[in-house]
N, C-alpha and C. Protein backbone atom coordinates (compact mmCIF):
# COMPACT_ATOMS: atom_id res chain seq x y z
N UNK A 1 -50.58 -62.78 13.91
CA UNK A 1 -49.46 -63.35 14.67
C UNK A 1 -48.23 -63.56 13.78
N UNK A 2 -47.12 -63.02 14.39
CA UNK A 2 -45.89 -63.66 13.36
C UNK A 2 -45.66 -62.42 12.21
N UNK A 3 -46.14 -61.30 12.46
CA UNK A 3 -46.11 -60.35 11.43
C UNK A 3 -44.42 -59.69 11.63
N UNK A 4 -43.73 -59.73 10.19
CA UNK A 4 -42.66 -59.16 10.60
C UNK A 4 -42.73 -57.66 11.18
N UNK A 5 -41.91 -57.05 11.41
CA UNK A 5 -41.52 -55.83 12.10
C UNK A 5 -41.76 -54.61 10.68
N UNK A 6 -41.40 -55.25 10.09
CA UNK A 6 -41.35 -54.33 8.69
C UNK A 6 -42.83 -53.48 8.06
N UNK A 7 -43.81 -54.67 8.56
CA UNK A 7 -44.92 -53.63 8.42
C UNK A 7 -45.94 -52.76 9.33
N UNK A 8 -46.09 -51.81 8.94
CA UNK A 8 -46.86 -50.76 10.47
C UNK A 8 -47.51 -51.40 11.35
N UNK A 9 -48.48 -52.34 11.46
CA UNK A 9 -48.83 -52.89 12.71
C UNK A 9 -48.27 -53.83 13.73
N UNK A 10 -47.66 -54.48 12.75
CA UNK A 10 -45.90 -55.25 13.79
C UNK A 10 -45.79 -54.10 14.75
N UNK A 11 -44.49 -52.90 14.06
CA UNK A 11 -43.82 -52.08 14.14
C UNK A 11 -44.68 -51.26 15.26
N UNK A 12 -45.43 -50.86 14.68
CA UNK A 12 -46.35 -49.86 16.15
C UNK A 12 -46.72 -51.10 17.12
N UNK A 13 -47.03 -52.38 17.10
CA UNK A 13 -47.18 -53.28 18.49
C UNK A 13 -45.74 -53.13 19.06
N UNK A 14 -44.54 -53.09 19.00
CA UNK A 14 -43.65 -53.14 19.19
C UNK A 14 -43.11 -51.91 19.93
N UNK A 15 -43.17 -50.82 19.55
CA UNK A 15 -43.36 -49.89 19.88
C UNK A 15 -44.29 -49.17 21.19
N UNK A 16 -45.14 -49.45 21.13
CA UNK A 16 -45.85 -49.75 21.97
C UNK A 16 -45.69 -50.55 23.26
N UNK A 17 -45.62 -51.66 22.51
CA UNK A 17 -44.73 -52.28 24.32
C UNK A 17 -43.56 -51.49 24.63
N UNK A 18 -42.68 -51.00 23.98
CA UNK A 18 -41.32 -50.68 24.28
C UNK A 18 -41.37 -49.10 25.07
N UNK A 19 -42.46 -48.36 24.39
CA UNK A 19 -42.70 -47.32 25.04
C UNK A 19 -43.71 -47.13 25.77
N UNK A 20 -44.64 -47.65 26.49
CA UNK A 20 -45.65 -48.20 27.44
C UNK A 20 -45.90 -47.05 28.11
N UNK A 21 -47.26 -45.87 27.95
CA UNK A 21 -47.42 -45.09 28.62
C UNK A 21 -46.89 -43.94 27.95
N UNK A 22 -45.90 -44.14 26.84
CA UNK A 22 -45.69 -42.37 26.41
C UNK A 22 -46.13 -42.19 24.96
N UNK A 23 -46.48 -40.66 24.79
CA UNK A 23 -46.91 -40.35 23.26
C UNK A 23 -45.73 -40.38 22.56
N UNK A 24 -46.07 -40.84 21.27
CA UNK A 24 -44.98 -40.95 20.35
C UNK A 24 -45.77 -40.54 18.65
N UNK A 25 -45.11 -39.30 17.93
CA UNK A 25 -46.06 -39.37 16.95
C UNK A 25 -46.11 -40.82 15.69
N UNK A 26 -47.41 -40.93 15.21
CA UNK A 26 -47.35 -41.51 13.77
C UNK A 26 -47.49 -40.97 12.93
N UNK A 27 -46.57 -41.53 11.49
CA UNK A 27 -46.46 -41.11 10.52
C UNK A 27 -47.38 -41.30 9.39
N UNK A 28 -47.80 -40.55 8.88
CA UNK A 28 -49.21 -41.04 7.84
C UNK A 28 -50.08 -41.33 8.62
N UNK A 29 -50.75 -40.35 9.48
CA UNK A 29 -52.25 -40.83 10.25
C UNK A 29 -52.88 -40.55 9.32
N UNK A 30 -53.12 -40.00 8.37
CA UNK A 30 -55.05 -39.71 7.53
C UNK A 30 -54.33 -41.01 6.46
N UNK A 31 -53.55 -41.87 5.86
CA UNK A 31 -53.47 -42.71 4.96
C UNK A 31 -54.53 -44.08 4.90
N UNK A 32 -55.13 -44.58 4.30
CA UNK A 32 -55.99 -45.61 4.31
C UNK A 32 -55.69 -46.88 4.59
N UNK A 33 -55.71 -47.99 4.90
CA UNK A 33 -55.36 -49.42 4.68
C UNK A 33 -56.28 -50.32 4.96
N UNK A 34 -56.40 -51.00 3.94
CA UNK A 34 -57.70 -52.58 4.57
C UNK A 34 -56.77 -53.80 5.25
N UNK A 35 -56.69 -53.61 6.28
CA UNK A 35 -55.96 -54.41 7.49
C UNK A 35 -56.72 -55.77 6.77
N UNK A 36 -56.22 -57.08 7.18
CA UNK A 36 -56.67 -58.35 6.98
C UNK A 36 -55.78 -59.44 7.22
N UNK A 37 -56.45 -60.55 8.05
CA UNK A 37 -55.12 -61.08 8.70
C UNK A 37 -55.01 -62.36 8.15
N UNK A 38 -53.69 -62.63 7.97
CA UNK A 38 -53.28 -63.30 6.70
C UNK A 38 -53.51 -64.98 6.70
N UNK A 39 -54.67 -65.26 8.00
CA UNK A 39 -55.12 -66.67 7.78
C UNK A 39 -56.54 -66.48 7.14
N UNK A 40 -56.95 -65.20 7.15
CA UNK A 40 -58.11 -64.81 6.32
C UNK A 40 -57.59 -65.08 5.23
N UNK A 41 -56.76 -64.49 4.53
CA UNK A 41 -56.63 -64.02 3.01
C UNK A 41 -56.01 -65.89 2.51
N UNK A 42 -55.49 -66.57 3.19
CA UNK A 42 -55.61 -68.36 2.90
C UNK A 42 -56.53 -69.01 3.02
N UNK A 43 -57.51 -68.56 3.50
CA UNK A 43 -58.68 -69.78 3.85
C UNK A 43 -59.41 -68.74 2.16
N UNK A 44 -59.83 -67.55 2.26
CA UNK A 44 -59.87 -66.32 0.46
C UNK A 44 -59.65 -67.54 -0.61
N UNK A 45 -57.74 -67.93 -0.24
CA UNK A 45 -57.68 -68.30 -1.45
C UNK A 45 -57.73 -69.87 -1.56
N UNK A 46 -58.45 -70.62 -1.01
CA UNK A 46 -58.14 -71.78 -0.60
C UNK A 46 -59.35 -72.07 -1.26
N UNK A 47 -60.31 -70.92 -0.42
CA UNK A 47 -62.00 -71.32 -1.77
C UNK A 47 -61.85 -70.94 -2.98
N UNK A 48 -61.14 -69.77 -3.17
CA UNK A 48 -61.16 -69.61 -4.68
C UNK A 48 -61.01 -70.67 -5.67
N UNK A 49 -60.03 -71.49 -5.38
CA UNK A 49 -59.26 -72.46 -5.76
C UNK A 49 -60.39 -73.44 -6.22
N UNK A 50 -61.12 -73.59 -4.85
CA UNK A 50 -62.10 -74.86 -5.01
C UNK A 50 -63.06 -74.57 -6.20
N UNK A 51 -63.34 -73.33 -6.44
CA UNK A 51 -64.26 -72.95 -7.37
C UNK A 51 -64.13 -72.58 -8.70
N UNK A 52 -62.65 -71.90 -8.97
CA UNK A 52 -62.14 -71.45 -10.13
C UNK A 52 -61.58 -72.54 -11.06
N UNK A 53 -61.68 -72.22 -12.28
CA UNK A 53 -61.89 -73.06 -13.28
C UNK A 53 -60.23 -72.92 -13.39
N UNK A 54 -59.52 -74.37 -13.25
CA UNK A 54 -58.13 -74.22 -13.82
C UNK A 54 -57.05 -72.91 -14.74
N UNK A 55 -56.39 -72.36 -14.07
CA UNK A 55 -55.91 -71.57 -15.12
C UNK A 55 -56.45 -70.26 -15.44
N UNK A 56 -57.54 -70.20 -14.94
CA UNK A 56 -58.64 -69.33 -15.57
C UNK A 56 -59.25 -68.11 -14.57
N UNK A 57 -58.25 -68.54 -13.57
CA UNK A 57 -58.83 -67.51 -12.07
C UNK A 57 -58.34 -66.02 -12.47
N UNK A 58 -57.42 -65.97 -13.03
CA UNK A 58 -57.08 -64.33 -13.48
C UNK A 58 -56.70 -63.59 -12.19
N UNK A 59 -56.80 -62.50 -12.01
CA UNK A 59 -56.49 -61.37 -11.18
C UNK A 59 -57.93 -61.08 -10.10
N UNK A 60 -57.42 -61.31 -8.43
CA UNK A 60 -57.97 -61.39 -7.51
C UNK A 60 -57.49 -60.69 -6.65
N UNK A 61 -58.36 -59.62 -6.08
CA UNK A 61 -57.30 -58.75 -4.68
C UNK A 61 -58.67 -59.45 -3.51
N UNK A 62 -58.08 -59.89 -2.41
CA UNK A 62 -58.95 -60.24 -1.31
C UNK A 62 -58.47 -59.21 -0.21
N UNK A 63 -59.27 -58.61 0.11
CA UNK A 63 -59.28 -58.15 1.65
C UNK A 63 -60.48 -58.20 2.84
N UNK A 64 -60.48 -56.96 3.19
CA UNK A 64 -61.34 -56.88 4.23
C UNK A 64 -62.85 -56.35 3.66
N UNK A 65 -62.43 -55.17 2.77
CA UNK A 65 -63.22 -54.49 2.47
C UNK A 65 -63.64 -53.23 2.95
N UNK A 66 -62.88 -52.98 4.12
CA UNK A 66 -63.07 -51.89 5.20
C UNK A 66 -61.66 -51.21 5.42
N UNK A 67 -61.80 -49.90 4.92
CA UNK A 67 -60.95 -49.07 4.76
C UNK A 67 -60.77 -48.43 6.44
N UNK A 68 -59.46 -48.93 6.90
CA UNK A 68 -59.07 -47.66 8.14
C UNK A 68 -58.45 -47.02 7.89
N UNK A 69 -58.09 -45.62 8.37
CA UNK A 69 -57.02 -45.02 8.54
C UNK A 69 -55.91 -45.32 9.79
N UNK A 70 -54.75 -44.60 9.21
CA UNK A 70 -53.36 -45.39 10.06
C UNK A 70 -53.45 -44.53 11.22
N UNK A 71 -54.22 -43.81 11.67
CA UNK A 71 -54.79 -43.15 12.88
C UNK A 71 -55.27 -43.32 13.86
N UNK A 72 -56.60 -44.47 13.14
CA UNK A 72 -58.14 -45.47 13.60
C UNK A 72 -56.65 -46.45 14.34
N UNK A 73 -55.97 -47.35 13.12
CA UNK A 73 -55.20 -48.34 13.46
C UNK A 73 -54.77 -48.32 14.56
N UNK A 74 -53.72 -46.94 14.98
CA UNK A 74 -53.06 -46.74 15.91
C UNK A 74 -53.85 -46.21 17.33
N UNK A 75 -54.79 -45.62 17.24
CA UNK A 75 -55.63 -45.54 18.14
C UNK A 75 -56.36 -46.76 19.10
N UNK A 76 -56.39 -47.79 18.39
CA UNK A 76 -57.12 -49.05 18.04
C UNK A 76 -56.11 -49.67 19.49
N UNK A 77 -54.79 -49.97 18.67
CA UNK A 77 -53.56 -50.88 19.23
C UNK A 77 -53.36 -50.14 20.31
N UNK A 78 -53.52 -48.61 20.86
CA UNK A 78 -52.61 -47.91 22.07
C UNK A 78 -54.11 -48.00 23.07
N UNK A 79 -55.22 -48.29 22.64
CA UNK A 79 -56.18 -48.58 23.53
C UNK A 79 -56.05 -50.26 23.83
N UNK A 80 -55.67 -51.11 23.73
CA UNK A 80 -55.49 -52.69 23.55
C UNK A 80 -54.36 -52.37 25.03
C-alpha cells in the first residue's frame, strides 16, 4: 500500500486501472525480482535488531526469497 508510482508494481497497478480491458506490452518480462512488502521487510528488521549484537549486525539483504519474473508479476496483477 502507498507504493510510489516510480516502481513497476505501483506503475503497472496504475496502469491497469487506467487501461481496464486492453493489452498493453511490458517491458522486461523474463527479468527477475523478489517482490516483498515493505511491512515485511520492518517487522525483518525490527527482529534483527532484537537479536543482533550492537554495532555488530553488518550487512543484511531481507526479502522474500522467491524469485518472480516481471511477466509472473504482471500476469499476477492483470488477473486481480
Amino acid at each position: 500500500p502507498g507504493l510510489p508510482g516510480r516502481y513497476f508494481l505501483a506503475a503497472l497497478a496504475e496502469r491497469l486501472r487506467a487501461e481496464a480491458g486492453e493489452t498493453f506490452a511490458v517491458d522486461g518480462f523474463s527479468a527477475t525480482r523478489d517482490f516483498i512488502d515493505v511491512r515485511d521487510v520492518a517487522r525483518a528488521l525490527v527482529a534483527l535488531r532484537q537479536v543482533a549484537e550492537p554495532g555488530r549486525m553488518g550487512l543484511v539483504n531481507v526479502g522474500s526469497g522467491e524469485e518472480v519474473t516481471v511477466g509472473e508479476a504482471a500476469a499476477c496483477m492483470g488477473a486481480l
